[in-house]
Protein backbone atom coordinates (compact mmCIF):
# COMPACT_ATOMS: atom_id res chain seq x y z
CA UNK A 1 37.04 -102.55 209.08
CA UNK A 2 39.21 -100.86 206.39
CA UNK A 3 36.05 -100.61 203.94
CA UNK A 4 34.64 -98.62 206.37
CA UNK A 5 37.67 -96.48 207.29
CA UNK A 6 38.03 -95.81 203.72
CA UNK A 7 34.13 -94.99 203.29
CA UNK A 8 34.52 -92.51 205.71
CA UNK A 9 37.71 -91.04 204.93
CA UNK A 10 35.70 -90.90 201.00
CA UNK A 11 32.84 -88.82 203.04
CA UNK A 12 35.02 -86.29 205.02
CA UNK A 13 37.08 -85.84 201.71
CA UNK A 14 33.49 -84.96 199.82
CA UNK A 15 32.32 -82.86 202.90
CA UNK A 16 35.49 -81.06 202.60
CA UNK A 17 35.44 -80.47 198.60
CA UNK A 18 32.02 -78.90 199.61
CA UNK A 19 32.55 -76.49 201.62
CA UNK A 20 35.23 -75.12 199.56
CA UNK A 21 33.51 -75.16 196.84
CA UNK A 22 30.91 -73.16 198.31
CA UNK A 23 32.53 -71.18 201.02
CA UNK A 24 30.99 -67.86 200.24
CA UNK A 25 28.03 -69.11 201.05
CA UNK A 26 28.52 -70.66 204.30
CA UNK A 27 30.11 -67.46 205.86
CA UNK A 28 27.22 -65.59 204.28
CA UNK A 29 25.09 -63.95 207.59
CA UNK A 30 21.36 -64.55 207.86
CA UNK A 31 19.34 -64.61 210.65
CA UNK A 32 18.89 -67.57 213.23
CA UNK A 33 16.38 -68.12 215.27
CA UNK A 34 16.79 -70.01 218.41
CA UNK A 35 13.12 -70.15 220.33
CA UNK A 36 13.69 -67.51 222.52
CA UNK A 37 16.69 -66.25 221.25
CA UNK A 38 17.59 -64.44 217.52
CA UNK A 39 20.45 -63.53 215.62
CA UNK A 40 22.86 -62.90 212.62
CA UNK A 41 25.44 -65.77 212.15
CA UNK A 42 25.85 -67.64 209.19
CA UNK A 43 24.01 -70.77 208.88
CA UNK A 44 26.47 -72.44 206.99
CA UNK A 45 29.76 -72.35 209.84
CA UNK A 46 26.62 -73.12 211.92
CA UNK A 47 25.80 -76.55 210.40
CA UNK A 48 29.79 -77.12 209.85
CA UNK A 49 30.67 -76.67 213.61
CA UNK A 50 27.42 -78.67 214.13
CA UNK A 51 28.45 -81.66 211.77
CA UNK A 52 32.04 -81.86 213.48
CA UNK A 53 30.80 -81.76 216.96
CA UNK A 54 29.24 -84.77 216.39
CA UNK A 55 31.49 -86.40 214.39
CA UNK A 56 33.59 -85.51 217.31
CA UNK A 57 30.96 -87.03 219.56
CA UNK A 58 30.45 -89.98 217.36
CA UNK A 59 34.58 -90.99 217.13
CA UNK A 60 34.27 -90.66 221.32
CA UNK A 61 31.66 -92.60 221.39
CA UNK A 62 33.13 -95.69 219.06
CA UNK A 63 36.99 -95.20 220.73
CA UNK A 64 35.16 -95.72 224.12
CA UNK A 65 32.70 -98.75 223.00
CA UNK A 66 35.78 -100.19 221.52
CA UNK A 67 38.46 -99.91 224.11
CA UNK A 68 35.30 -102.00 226.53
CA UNK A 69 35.22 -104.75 224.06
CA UNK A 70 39.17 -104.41 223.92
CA UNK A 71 38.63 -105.06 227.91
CA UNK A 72 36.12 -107.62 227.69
CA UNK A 73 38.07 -109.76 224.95
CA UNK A 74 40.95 -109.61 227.61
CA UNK A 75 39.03 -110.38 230.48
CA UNK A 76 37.16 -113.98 228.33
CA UNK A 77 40.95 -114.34 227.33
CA UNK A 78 42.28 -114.38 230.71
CA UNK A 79 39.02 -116.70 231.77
CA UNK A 80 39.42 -118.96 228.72
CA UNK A 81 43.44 -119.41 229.75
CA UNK A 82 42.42 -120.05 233.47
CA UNK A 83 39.52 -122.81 232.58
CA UNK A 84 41.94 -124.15 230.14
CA UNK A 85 44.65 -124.62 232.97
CA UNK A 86 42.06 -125.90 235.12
CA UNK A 87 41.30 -128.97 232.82
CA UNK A 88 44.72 -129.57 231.91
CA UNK A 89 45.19 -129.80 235.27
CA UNK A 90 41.89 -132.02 236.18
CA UNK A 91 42.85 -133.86 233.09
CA UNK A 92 46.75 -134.83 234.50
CA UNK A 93 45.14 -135.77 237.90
CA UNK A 94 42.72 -138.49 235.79
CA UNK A 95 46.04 -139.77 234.13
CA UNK A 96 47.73 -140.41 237.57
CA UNK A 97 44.94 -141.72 239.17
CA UNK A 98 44.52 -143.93 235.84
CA UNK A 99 48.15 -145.22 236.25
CA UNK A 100 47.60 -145.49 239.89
CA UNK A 101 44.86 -148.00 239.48
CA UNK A 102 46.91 -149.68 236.28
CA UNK A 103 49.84 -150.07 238.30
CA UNK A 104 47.79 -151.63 241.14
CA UNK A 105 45.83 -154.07 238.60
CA UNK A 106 49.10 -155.09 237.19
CA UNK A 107 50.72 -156.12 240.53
CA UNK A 108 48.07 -158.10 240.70
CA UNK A 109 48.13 -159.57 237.45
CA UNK A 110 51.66 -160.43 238.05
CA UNK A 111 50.69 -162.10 241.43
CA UNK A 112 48.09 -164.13 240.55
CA UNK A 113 49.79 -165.21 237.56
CA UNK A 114 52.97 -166.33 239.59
CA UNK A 115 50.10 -168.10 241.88
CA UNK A 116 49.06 -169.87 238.89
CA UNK A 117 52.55 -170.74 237.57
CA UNK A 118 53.33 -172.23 241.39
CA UNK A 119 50.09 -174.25 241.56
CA UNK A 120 51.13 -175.28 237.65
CA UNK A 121 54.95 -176.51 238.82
CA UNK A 122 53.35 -178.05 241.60
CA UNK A 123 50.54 -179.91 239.50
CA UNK A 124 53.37 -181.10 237.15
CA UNK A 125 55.67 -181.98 239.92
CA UNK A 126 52.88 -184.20 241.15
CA UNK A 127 52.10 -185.81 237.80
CA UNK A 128 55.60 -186.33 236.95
CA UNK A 129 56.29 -188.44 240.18
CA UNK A 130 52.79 -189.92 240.04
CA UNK A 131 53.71 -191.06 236.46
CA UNK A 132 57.42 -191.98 237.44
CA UNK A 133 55.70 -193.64 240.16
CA UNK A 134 53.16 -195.76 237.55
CA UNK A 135 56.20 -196.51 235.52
CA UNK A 136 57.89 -198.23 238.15
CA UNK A 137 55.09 -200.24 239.08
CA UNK A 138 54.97 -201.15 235.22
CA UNK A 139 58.24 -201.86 235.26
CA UNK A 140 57.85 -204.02 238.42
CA UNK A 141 55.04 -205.97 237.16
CA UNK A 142 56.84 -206.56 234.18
CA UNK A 143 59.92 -208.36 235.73
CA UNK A 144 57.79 -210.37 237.70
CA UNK A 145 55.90 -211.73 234.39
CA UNK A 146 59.55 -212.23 233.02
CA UNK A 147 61.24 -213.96 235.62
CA UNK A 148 63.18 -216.35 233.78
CA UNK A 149 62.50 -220.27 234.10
CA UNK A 150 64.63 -222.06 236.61
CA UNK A 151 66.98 -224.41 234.91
């Protein structure tokens, strides 16, 4: 943007070194003609005032086009911010419902596995007495087989 500034500000400069160079004849009168309408003016003023009425026209023009992309980039900003709030938003609600559902899986995790550890203390409980149990009958048997002679 400043090479152009610069460009133009390098025109306008030249335009201006110009005319002042050559002022006597762009006041010089000669006759215009209009169509229907003729007259003594001089041509060069003419073209001058021409030239900076649309350059005048032009730097409307451009301050206008760029104050409605101005608008426009702050209007897609505002839109960009509120989409961007939106999935934050939609993307917090997927973390609570995820944690929601984790929290729920883990309770029952945890139950079942204290099911598990119940049905494994009662297991054990049952094969320690059934073992005590064998033991004793061992140990039964075996002071029968040792009963000691009479004398």
């Amino acid at each position: 943007m400043r090479l152009r500034l610069l460009v133009v500000l390098v025109l306008l400069a030249l335009l201006a070194i110009f005319v002042a160079f050559n002022w006597s004849v762009f006041v010089a009168p000669t006759q215009l003609n209009l169509g229907l309408l003729s007259f003594d003016a001089p041509l060069g003023l003419a073209m001058l005032g021409l030239t900076v009425t649309l350059s005048l026209v032009f730097i409307v023009y451009m301050a206008v086009w760029q104050s409605k992309i101005l608008v426009d980039a702050r209007h897609q900003a505002k839109e960009l911010q509120l989409q961007r709030t939106l999935a934050d938003q939609a993307e917090a609600s997927r973390f609570i419902e995820l944690r929601t559902v984790m929290l729920a899986e883990f309770e029952q995790m945890a139950e079942r596995l204290k099911q598990s550890q119940d049905a494994l203390r009662l297991e054990m409980r049952d094969n320690v007495n059934s073992l005590a149990a064998m033991l004793g009958e061992i140990d039964d048997r075996g002071k029968k087989l040792y009963i000691e002679p009479p004398r």
